[in-house]
C-alpha atoms as a PDB file:
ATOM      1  CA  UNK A   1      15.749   7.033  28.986  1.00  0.00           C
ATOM      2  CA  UNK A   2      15.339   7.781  32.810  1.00  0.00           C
ATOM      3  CA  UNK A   3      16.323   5.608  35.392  1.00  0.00           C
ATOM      4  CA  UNK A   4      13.778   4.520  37.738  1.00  0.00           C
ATOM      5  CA  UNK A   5      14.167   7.159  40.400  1.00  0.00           C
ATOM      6  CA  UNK A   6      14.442  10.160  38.593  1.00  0.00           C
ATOM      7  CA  UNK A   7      11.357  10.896  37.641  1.00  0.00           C
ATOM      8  CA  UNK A   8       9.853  14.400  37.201  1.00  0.00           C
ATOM      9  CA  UNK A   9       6.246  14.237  38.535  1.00  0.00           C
ATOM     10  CA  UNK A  10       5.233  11.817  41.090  1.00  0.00           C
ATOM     11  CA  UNK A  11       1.986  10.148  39.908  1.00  0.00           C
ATOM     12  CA  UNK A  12      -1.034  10.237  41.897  1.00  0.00           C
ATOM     13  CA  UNK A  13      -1.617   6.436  43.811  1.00  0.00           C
ATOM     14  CA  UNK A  14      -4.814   5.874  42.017  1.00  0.00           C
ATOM     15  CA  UNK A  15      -3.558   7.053  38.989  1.00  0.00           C
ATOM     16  CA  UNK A  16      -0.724   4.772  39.598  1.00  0.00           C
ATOM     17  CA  UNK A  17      -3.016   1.781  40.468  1.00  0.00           C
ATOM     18  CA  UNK A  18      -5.229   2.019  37.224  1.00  0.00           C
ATOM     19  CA  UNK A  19      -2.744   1.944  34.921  1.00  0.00           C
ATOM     20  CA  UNK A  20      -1.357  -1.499  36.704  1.00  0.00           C
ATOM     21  CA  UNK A  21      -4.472  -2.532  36.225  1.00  0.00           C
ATOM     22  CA  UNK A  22      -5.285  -2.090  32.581  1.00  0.00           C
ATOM     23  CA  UNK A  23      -1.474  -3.277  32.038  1.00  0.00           C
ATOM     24  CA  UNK A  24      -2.763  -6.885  33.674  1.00  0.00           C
ATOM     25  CA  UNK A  25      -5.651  -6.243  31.544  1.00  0.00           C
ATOM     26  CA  UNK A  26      -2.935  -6.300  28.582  1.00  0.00           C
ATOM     27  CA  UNK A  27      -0.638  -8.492  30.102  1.00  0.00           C
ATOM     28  CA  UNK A  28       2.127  -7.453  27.148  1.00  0.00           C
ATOM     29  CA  UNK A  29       4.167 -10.590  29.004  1.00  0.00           C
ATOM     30  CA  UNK A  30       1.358 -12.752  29.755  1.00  0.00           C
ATOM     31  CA  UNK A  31       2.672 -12.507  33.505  1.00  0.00           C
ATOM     32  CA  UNK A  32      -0.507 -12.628  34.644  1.00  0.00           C
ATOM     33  CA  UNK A  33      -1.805 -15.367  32.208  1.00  0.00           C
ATOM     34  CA  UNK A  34       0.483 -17.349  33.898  1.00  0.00           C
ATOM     35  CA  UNK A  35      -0.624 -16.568  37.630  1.00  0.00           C
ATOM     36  CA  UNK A  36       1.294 -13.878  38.488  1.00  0.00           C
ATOM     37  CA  UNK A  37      -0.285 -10.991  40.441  1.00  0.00           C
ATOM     38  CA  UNK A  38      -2.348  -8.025  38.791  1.00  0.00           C
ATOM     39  CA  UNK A  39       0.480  -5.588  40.544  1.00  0.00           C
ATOM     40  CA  UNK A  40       3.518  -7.250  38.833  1.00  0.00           C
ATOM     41  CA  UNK A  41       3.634  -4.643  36.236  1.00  0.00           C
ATOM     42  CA  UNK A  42       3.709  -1.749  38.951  1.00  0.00           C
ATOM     43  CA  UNK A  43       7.029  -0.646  38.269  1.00  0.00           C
ATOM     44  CA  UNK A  44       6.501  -0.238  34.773  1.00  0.00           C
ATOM     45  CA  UNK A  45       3.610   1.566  35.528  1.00  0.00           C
ATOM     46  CA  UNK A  46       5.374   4.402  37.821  1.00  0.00           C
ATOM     47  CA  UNK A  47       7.950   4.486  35.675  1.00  0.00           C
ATOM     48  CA  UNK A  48       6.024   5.517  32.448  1.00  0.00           C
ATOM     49  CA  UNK A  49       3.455   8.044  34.345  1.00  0.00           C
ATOM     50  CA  UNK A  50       6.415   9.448  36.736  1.00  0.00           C
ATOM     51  CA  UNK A  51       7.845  11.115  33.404  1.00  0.00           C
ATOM     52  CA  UNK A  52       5.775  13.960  34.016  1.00  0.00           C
ATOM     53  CA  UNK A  53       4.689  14.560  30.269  1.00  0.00           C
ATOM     54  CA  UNK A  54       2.636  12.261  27.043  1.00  0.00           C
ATOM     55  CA  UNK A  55       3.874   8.918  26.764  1.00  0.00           C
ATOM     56  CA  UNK A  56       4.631   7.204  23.490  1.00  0.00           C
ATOM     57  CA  UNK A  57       4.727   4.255  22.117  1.00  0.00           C
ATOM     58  CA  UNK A  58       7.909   3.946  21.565  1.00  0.00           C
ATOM     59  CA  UNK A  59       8.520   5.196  25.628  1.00  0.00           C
ATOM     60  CA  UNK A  60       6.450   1.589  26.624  1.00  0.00           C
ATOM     61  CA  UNK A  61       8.814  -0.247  24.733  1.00  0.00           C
ATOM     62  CA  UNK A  62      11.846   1.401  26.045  1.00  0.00           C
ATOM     63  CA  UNK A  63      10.139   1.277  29.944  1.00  0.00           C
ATOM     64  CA  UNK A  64       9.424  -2.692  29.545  1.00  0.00           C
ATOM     65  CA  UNK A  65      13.028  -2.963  27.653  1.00  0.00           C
ATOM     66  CA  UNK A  66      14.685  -1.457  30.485  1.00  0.00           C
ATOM     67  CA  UNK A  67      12.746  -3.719  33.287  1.00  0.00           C
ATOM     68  CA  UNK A  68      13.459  -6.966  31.062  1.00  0.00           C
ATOM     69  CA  UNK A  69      16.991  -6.643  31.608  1.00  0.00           C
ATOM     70  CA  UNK A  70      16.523  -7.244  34.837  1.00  0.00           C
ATOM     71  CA  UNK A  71      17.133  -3.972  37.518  1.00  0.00           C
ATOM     72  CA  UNK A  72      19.372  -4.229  40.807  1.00  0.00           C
ATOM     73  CA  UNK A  73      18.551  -2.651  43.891  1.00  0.00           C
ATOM     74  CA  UNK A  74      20.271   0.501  42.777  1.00  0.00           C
ATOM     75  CA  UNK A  75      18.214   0.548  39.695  1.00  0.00           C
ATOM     76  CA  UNK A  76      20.823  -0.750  37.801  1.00  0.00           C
ATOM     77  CA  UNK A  77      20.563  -2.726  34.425  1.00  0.00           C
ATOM     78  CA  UNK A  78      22.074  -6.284  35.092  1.00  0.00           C
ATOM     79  CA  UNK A  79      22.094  -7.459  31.657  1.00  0.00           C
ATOM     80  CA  UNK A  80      22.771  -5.634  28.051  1.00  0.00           C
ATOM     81  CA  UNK A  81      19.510  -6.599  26.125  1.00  0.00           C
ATOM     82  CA  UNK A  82      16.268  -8.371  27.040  1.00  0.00           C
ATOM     83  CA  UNK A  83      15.149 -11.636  25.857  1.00  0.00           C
ATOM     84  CA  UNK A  84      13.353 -10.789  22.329  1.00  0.00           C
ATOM     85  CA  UNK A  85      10.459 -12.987  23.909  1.00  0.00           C
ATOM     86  CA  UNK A  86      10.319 -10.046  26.559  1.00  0.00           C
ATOM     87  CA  UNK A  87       9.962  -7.488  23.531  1.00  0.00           C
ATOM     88  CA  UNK A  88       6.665  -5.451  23.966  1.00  0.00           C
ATOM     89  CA  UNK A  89       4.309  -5.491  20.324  1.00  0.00           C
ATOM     90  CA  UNK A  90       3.291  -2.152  18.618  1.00  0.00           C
ATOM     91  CA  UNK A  91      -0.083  -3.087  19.206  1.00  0.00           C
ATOM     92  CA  UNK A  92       0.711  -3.464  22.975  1.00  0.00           C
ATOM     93  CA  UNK A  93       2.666  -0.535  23.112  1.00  0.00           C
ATOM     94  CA  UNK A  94       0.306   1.871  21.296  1.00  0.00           C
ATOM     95  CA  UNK A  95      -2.458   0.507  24.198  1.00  0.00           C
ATOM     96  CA  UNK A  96      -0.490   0.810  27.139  1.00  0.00           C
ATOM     97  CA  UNK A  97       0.494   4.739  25.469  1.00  0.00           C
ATOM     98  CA  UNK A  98      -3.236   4.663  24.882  1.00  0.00           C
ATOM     99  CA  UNK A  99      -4.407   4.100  28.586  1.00  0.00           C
ATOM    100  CA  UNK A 100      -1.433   5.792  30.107  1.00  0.00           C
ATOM    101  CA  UNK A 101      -2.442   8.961  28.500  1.00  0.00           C
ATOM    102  CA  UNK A 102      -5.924   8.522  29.317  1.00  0.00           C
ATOM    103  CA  UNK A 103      -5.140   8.811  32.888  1.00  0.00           C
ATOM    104  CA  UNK A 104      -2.694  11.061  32.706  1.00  0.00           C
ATOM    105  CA  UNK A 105      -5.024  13.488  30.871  1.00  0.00           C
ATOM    106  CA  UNK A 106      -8.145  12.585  33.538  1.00  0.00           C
ATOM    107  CA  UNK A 107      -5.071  13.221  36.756  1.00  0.00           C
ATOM    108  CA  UNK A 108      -6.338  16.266  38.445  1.00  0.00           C
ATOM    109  CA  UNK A 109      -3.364  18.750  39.387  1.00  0.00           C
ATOM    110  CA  UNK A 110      -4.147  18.573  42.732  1.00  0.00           C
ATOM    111  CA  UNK A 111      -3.265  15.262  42.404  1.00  0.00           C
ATOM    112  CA  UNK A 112       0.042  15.280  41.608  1.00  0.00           C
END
């Protein structure tokens, strides 16, 4: 998986901004059930949409897998494997694929 950082395609801000959004819509931590802000999954969010190509399923569990582990300020890993409470659902994952895609798709190339 890429590292924060390297990604291919810089996403568009708004682009960027509704997929945060319809991940606090999800919530696949329930961050935001528990007061956190709408933005907290914005990382996640660039991460997934800077790949420059479809996501997957299987890329949103990888993208929140990576972030659960916790990321120094070099976008380093700081622990081996996330809590399995921290473990993003298929049902989740196929959503958050779902709505990435959507935008991605919709993302004029002027855009980008």
């Amino acid at each position: 998986m890429a590292e924060p950082g390297s990604q291919a395609v810089p996403p568009a801000p708004r682009t960027v901004d509704a997929l945060v959004e319809a991940l606090a819509d999800i919530d696949p931590w329930r961050l935001v059930a528990m007061g956190a802000p709408r933005d907290e999954y914005a990382p996640e969010a660039r991460h997934l949409l800077g790949r420059g190509r479809p996501i997957t399923p299987a890329d949103v569990v990888d993208t929140f897998a990576y972030f659960a582990r916790g990321v120094d300020a070099d976008g380093v890993a700081v622990r081996e494997e996330a809590a399995p409470e921290l473990r993003v659902g298929a049902e989740d994952a196929r959503r958050i694929a779902d709505a990435a895609n959507v935008l991605l798709h919709a993302e004029p190339e002027a855009d980008r």
